[in-house]
PDB file of N, CA and C in Angstrom:
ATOM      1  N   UNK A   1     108.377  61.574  70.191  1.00  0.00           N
ATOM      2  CA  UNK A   1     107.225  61.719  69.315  1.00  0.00           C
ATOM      3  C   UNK A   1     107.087  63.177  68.901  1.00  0.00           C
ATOM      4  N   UNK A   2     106.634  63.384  67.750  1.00  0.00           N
ATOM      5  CA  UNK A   2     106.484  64.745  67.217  1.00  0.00           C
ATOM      6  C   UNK A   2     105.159  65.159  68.119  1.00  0.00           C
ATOM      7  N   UNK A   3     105.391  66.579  68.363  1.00  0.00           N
ATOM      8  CA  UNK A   3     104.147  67.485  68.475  1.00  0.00           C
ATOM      9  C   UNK A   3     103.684  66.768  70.041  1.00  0.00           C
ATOM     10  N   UNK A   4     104.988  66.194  70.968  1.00  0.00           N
ATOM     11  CA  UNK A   4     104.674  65.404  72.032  1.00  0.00           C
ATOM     12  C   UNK A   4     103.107  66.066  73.246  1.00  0.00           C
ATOM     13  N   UNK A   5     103.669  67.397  72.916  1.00  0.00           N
ATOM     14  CA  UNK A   5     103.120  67.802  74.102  1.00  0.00           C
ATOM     15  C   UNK A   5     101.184  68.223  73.579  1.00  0.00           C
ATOM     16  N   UNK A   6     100.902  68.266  72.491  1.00  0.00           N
ATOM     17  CA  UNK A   6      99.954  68.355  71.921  1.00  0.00           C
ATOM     18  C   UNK A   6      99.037  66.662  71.750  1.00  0.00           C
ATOM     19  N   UNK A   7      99.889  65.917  71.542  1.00  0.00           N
ATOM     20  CA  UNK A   7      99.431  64.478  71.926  1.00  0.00           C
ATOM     21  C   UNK A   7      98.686  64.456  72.978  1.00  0.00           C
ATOM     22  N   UNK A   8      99.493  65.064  74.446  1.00  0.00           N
ATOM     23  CA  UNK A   8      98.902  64.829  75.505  1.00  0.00           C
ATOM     24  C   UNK A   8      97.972  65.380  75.854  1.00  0.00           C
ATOM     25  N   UNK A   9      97.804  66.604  75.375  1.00  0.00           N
ATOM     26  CA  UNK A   9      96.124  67.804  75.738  1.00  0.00           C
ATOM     27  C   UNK A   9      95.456  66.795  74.910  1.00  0.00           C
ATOM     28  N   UNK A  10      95.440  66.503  73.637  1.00  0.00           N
ATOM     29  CA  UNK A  10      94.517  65.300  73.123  1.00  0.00           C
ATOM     30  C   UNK A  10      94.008  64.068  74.123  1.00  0.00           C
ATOM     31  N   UNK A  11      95.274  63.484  74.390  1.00  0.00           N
ATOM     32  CA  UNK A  11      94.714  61.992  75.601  1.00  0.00           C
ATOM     33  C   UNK A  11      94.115  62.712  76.616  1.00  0.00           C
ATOM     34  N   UNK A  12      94.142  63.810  76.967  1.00  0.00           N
ATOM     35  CA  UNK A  12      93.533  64.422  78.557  1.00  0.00           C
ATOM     36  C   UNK A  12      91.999  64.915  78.210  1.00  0.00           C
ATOM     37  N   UNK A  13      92.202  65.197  76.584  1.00  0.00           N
ATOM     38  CA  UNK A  13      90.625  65.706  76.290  1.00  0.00           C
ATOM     39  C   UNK A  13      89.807  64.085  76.487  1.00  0.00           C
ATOM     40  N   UNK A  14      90.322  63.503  75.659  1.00  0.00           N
ATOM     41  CA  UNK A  14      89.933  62.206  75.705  1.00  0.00           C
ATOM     42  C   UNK A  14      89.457  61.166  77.295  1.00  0.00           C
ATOM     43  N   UNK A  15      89.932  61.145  77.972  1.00  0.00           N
ATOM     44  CA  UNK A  15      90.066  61.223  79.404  1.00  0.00           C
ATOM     45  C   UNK A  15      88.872  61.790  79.864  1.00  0.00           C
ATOM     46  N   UNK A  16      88.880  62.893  79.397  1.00  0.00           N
ATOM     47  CA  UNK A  16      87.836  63.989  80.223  1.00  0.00           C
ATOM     48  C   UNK A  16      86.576  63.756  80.120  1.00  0.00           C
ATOM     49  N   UNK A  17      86.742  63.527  78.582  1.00  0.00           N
ATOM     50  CA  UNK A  17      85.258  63.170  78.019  1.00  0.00           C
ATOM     51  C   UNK A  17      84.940  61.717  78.603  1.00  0.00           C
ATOM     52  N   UNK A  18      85.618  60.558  78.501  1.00  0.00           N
ATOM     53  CA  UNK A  18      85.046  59.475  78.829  1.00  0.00           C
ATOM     54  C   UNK A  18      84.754  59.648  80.239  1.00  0.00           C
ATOM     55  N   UNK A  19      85.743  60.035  81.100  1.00  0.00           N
ATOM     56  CA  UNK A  19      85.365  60.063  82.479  1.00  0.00           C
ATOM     57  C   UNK A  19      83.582  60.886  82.509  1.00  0.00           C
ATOM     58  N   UNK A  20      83.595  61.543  82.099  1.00  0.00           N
ATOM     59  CA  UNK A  20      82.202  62.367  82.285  1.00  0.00           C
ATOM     60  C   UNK A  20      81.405  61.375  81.552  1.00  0.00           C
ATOM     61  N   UNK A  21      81.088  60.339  80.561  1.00  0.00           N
ATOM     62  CA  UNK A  21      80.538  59.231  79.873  1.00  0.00           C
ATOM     63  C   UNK A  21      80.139  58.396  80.630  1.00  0.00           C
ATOM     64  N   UNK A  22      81.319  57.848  81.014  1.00  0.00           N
ATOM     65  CA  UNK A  22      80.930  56.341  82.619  1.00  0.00           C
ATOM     66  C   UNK A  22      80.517  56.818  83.538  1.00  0.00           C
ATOM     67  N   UNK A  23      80.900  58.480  83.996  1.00  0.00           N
ATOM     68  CA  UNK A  23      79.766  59.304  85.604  1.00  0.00           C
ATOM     69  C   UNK A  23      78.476  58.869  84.706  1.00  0.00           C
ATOM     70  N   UNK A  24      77.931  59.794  83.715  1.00  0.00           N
ATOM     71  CA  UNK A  24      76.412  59.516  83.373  1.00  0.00           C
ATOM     72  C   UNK A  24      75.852  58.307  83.135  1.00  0.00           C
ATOM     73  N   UNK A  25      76.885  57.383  82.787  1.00  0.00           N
ATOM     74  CA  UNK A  25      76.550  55.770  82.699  1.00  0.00           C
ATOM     75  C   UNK A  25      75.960  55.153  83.525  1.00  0.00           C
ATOM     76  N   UNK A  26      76.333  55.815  84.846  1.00  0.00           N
ATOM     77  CA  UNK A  26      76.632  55.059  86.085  1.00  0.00           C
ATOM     78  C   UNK A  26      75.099  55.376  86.538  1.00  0.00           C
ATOM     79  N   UNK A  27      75.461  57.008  86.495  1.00  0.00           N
ATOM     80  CA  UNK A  27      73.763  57.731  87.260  1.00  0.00           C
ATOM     81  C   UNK A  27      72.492  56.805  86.358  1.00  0.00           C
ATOM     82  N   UNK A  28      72.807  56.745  84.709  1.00  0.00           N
ATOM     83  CA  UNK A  28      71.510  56.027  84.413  1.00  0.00           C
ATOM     84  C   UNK A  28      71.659  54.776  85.048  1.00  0.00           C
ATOM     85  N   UNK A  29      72.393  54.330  85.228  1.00  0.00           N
ATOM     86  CA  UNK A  29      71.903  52.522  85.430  1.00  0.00           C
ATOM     87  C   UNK A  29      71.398  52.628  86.553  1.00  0.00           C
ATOM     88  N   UNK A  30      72.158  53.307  87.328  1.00  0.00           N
ATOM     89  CA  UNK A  30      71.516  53.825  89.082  1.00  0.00           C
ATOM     90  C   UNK A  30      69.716  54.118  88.988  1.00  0.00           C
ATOM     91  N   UNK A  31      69.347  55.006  88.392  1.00  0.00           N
ATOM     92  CA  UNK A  31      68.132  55.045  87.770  1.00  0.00           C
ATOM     93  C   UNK A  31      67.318  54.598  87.704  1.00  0.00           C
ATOM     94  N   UNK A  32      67.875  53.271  86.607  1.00  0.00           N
ATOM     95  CA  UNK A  32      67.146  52.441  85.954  1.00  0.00           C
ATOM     96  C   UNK A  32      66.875  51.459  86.617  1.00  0.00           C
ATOM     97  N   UNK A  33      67.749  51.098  87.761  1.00  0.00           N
ATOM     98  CA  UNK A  33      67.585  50.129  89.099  1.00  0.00           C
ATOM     99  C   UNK A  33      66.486  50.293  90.260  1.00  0.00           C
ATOM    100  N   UNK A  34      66.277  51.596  89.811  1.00  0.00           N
ATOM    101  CA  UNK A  34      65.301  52.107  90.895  1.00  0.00           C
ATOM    102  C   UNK A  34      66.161  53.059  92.138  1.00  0.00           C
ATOM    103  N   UNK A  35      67.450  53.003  91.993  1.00  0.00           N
ATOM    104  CA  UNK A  35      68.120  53.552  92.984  1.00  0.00           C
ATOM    105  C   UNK A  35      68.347  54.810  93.147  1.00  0.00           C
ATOM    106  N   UNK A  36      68.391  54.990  94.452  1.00  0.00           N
ATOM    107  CA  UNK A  36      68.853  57.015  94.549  1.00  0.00           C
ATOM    108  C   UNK A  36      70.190  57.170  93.679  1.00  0.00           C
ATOM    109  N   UNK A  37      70.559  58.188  92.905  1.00  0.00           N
ATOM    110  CA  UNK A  37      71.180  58.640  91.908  1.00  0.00           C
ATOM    111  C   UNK A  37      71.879  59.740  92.230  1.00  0.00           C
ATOM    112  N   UNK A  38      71.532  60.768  93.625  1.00  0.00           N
ATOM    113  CA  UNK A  38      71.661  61.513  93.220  1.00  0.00           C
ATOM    114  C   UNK A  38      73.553  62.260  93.651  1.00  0.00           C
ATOM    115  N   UNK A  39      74.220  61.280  94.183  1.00  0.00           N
ATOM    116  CA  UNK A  39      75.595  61.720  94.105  1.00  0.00           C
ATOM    117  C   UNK A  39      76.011  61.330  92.463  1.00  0.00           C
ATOM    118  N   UNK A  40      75.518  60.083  92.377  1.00  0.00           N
ATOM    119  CA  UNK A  40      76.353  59.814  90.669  1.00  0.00           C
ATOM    120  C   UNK A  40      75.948  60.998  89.661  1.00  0.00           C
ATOM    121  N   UNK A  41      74.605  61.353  89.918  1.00  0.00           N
ATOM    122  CA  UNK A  41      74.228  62.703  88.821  1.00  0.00           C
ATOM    123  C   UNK A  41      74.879  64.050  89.291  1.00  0.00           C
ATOM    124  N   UNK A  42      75.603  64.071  90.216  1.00  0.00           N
ATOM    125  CA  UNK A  42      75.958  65.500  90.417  1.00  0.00           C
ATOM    126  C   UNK A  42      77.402  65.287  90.179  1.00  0.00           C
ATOM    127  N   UNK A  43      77.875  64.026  90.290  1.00  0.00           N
ATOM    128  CA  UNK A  43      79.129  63.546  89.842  1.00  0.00           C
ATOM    129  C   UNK A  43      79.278  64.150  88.406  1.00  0.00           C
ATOM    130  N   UNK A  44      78.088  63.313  87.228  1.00  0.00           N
ATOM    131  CA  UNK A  44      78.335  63.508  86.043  1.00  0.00           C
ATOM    132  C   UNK A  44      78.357  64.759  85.823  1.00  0.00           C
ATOM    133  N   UNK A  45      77.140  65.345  86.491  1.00  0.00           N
ATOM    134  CA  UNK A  45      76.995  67.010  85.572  1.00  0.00           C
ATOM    135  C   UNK A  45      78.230  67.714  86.174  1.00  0.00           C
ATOM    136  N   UNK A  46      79.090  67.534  87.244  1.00  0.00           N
ATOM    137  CA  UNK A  46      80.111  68.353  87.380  1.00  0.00           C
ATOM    138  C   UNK A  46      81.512  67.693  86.258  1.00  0.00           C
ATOM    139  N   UNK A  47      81.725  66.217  86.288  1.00  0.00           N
ATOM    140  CA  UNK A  47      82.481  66.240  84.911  1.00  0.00           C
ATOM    141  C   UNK A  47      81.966  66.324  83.905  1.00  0.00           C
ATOM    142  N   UNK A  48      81.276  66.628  83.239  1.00  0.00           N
ATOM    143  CA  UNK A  48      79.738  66.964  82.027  1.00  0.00           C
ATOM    144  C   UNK A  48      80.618  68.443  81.662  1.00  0.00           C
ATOM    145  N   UNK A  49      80.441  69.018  83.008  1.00  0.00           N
ATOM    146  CA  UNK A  49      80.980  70.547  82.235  1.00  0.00           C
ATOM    147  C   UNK A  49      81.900  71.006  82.619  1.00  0.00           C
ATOM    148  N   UNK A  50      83.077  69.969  82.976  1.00  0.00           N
ATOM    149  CA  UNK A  50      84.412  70.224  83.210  1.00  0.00           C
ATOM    150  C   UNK A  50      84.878  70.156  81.629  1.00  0.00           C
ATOM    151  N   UNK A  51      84.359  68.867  81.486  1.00  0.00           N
ATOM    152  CA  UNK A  51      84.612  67.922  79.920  1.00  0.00           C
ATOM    153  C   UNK A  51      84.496  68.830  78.887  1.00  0.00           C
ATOM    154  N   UNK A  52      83.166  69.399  78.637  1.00  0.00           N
ATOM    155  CA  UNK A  52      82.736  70.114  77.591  1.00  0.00           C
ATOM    156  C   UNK A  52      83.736  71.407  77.873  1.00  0.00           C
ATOM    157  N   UNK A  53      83.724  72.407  78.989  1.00  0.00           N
ATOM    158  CA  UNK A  53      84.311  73.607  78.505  1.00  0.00           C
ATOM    159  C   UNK A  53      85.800  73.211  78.457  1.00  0.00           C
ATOM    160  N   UNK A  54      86.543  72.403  79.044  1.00  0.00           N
ATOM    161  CA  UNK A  54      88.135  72.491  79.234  1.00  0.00           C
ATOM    162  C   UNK A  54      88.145  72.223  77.586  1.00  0.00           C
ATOM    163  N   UNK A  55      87.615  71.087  77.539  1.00  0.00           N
ATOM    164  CA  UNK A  55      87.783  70.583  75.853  1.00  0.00           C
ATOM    165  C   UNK A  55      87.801  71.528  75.074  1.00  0.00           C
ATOM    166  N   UNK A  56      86.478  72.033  75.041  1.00  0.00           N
ATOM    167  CA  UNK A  56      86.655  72.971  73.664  1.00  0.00           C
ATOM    168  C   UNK A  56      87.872  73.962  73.658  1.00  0.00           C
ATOM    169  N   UNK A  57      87.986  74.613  74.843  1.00  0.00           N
ATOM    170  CA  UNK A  57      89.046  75.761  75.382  1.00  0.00           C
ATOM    171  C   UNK A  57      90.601  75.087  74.964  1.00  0.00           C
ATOM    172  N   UNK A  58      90.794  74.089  75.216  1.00  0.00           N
ATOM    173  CA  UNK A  58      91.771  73.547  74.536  1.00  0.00           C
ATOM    174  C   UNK A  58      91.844  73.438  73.185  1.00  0.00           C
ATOM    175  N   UNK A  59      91.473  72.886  72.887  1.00  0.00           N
ATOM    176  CA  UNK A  59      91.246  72.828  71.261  1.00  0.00           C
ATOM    177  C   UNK A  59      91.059  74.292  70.849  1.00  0.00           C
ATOM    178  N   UNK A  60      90.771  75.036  71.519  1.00  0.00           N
ATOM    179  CA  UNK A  60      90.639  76.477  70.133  1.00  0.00           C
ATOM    180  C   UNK A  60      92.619  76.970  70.929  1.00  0.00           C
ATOM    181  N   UNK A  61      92.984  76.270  71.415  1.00  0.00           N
ATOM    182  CA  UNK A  61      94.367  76.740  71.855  1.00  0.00           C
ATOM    183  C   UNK A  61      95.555  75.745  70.871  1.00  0.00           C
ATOM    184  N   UNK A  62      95.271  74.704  70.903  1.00  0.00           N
ATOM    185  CA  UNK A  62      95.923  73.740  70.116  1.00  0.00           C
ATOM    186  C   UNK A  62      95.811  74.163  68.589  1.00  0.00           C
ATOM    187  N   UNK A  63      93.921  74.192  68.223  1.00  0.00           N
ATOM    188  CA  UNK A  63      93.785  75.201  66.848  1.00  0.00           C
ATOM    189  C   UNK A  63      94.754  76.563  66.573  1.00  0.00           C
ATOM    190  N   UNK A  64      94.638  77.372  67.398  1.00  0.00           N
ATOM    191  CA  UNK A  64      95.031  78.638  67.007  1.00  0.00           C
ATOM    192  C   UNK A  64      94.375  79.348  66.405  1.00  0.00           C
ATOM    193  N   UNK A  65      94.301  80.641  65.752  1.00  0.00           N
ATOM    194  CA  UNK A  65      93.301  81.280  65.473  1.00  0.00           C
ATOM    195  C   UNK A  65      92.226  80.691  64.582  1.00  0.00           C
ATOM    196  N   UNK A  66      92.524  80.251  63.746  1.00  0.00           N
ATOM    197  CA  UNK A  66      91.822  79.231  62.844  1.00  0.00           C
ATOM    198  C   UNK A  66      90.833  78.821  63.554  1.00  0.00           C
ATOM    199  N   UNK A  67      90.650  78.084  65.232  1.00  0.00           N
ATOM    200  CA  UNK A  67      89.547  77.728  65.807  1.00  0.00           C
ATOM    201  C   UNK A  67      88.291  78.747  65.414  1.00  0.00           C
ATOM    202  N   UNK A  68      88.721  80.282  65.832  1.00  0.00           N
ATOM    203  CA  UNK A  68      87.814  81.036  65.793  1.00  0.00           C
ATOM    204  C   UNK A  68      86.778  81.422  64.577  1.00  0.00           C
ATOM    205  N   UNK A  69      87.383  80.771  63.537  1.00  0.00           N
ATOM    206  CA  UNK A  69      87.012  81.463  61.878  1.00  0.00           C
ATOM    207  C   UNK A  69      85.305  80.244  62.154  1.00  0.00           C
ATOM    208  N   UNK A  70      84.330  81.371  61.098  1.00  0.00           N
ATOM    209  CA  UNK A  70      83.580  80.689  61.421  1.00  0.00           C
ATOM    210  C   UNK A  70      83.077  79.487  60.386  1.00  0.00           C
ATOM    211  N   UNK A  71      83.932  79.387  59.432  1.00  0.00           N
ATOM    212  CA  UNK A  71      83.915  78.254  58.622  1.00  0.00           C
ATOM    213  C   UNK A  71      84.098  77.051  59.311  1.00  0.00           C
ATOM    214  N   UNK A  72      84.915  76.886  60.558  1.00  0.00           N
ATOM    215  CA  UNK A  72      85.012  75.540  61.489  1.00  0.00           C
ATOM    216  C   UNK A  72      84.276  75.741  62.498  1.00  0.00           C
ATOM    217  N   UNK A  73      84.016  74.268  62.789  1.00  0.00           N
ATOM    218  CA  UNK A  73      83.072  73.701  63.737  1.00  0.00           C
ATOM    219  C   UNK A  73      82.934  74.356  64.945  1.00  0.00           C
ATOM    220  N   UNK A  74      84.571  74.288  65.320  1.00  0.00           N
ATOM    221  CA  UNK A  74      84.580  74.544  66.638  1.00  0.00           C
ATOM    222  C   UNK A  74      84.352  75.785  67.052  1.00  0.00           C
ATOM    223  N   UNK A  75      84.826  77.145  66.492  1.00  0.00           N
ATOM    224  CA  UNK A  75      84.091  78.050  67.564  1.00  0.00           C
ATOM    225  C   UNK A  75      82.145  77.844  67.803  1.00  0.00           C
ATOM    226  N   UNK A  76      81.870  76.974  67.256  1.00  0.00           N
ATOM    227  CA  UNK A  76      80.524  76.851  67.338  1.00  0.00           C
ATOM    228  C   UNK A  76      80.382  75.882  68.959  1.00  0.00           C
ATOM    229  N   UNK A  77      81.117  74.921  68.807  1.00  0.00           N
ATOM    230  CA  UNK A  77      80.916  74.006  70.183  1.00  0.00           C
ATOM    231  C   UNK A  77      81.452  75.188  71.442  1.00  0.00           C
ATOM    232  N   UNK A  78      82.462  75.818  70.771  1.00  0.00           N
ATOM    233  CA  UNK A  78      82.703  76.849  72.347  1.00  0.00           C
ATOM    234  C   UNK A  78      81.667  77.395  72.513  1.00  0.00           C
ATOM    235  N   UNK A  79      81.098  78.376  71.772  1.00  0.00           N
ATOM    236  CA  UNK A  79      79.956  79.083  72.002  1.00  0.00           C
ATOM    237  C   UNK A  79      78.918  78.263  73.061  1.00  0.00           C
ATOM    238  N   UNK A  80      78.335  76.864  71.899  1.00  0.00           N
ATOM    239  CA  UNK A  80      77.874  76.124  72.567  1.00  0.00           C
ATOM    240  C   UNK A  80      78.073  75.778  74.390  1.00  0.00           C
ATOM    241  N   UNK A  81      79.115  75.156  74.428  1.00  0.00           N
ATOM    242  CA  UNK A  81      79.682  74.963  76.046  1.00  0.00           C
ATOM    243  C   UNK A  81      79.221  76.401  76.814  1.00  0.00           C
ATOM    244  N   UNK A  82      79.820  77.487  76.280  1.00  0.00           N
ATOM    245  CA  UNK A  82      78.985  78.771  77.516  1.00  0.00           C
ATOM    246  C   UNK A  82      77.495  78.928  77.762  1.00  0.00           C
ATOM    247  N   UNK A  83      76.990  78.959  76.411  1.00  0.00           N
ATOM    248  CA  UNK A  83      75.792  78.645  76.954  1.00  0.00           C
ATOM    249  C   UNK A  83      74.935  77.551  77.617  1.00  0.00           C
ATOM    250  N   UNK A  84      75.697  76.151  77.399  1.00  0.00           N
ATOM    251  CA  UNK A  84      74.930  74.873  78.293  1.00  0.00           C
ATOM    252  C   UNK A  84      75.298  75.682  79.801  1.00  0.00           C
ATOM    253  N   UNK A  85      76.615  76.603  79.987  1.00  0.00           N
ATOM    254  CA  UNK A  85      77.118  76.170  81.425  1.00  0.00           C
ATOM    255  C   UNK A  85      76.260  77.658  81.816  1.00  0.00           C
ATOM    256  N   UNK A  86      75.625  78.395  80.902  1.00  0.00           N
ATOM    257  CA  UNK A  86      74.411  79.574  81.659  1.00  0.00           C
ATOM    258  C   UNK A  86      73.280  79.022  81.645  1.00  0.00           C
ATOM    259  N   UNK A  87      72.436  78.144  80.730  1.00  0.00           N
ATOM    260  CA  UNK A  87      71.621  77.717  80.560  1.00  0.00           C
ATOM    261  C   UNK A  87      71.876  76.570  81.881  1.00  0.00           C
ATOM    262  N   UNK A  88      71.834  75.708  81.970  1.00  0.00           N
ATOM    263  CA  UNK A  88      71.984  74.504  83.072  1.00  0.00           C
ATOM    264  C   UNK A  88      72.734  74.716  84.507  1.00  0.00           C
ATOM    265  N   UNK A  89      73.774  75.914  84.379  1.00  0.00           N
ATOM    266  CA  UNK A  89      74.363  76.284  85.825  1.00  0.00           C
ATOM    267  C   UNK A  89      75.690  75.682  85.816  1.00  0.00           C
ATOM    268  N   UNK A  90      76.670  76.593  86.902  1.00  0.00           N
ATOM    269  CA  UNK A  90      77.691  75.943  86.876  1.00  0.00           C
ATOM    270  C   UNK A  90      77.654  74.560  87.759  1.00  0.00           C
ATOM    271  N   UNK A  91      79.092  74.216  87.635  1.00  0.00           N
ATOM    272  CA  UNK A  91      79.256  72.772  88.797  1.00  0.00           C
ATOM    273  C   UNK A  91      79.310  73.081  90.082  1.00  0.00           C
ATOM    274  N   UNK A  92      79.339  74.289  90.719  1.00  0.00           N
ATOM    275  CA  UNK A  92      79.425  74.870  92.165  1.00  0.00           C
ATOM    276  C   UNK A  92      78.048  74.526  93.247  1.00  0.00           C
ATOM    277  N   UNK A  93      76.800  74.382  92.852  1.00  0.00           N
ATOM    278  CA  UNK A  93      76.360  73.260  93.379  1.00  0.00           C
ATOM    279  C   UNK A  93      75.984  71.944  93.226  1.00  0.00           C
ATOM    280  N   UNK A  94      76.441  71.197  92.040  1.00  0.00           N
ATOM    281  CA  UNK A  94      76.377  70.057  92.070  1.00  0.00           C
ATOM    282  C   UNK A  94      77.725  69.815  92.815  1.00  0.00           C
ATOM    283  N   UNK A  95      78.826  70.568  93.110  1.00  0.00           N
ATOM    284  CA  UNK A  95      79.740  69.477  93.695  1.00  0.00           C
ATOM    285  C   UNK A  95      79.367  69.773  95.112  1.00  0.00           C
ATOM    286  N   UNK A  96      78.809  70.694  95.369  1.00  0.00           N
ATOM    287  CA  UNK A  96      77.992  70.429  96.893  1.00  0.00           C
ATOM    288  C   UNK A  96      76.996  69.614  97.121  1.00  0.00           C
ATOM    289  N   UNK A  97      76.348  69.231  96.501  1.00  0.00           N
ATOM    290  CA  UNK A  97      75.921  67.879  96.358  1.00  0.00           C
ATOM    291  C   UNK A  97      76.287  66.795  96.684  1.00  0.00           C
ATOM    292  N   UNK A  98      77.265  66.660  95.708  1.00  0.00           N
ATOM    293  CA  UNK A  98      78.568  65.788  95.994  1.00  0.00           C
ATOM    294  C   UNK A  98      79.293  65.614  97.069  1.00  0.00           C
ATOM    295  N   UNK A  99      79.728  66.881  97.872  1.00  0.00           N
ATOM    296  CA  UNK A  99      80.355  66.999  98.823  1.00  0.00           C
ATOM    297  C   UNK A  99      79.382  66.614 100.085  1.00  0.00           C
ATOM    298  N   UNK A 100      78.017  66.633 100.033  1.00  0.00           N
ATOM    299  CA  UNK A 100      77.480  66.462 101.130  1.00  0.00           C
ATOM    300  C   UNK A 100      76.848  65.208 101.118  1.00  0.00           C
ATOM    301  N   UNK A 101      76.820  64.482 100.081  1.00  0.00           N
ATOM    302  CA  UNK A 101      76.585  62.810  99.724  1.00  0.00           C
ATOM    303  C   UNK A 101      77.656  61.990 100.623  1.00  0.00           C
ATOM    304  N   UNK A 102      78.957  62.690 100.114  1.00  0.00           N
ATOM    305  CA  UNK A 102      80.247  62.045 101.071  1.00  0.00           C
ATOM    306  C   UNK A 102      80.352  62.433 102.248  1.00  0.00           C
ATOM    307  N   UNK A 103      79.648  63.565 102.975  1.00  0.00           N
ATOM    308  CA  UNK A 103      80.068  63.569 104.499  1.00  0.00           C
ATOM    309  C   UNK A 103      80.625  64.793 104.705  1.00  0.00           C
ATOM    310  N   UNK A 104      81.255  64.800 103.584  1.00  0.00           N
ATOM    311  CA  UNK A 104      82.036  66.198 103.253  1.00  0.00           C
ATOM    312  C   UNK A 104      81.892  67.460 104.068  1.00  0.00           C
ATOM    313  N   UNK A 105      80.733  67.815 103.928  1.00  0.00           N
ATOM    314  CA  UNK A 105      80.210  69.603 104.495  1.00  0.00           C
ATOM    315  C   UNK A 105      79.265  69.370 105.568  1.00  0.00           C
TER     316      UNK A 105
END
């Protein structure tokens, strides 16, 4: 296949994002059941902003400089992604969260 290896950062963005989709899926229905949530929500928000920054970071690599120009979208979603991940925090304690839901720590 042409451009093989660029295919695949595509299916992995793709991947990334849904996986972080069905974590938050999961935490709402958990939720909405009345149930404690709170490993599935620390689940999502740590793939939430795996998803968002790897993605964009890829894509302005696959783009090439062109990502950066500000006529396209995307240096706008990068921007975006740093600030959700200062504004909201990194994943370093939600996956302790996580880690201590499982037994982990």
């Amino acid at each position: 296949a042409s451009f093989q290896s660029v295919q695949h950062d595509c299916a992995d963005m793709v991947n990334a994002i849904d996986s972080a989709r069905l974590a938050t899926y999961q935490a709402i229905a958990r939720l909405e059941d009345g149930l404690s949530a709170d490993r599935e929500i620390a689940m999502a928000k740590v793939l939430a902003n795996h998803a968002y920054k790897w993605t964009t970071l890829t894509a302005q690599q696959l783009h090439g400089g062109i990502a950066f120009m500000e006529e396209y979208d995307l240096q706008m979603w990068t921007r975006r992604a740093k600030v959700a991940e200062l504004k909201f925090g990194t994943s370093g304690p939600h996956r302790e969260v996580f880690a201590q839901s499982m037994g982990l720590v």
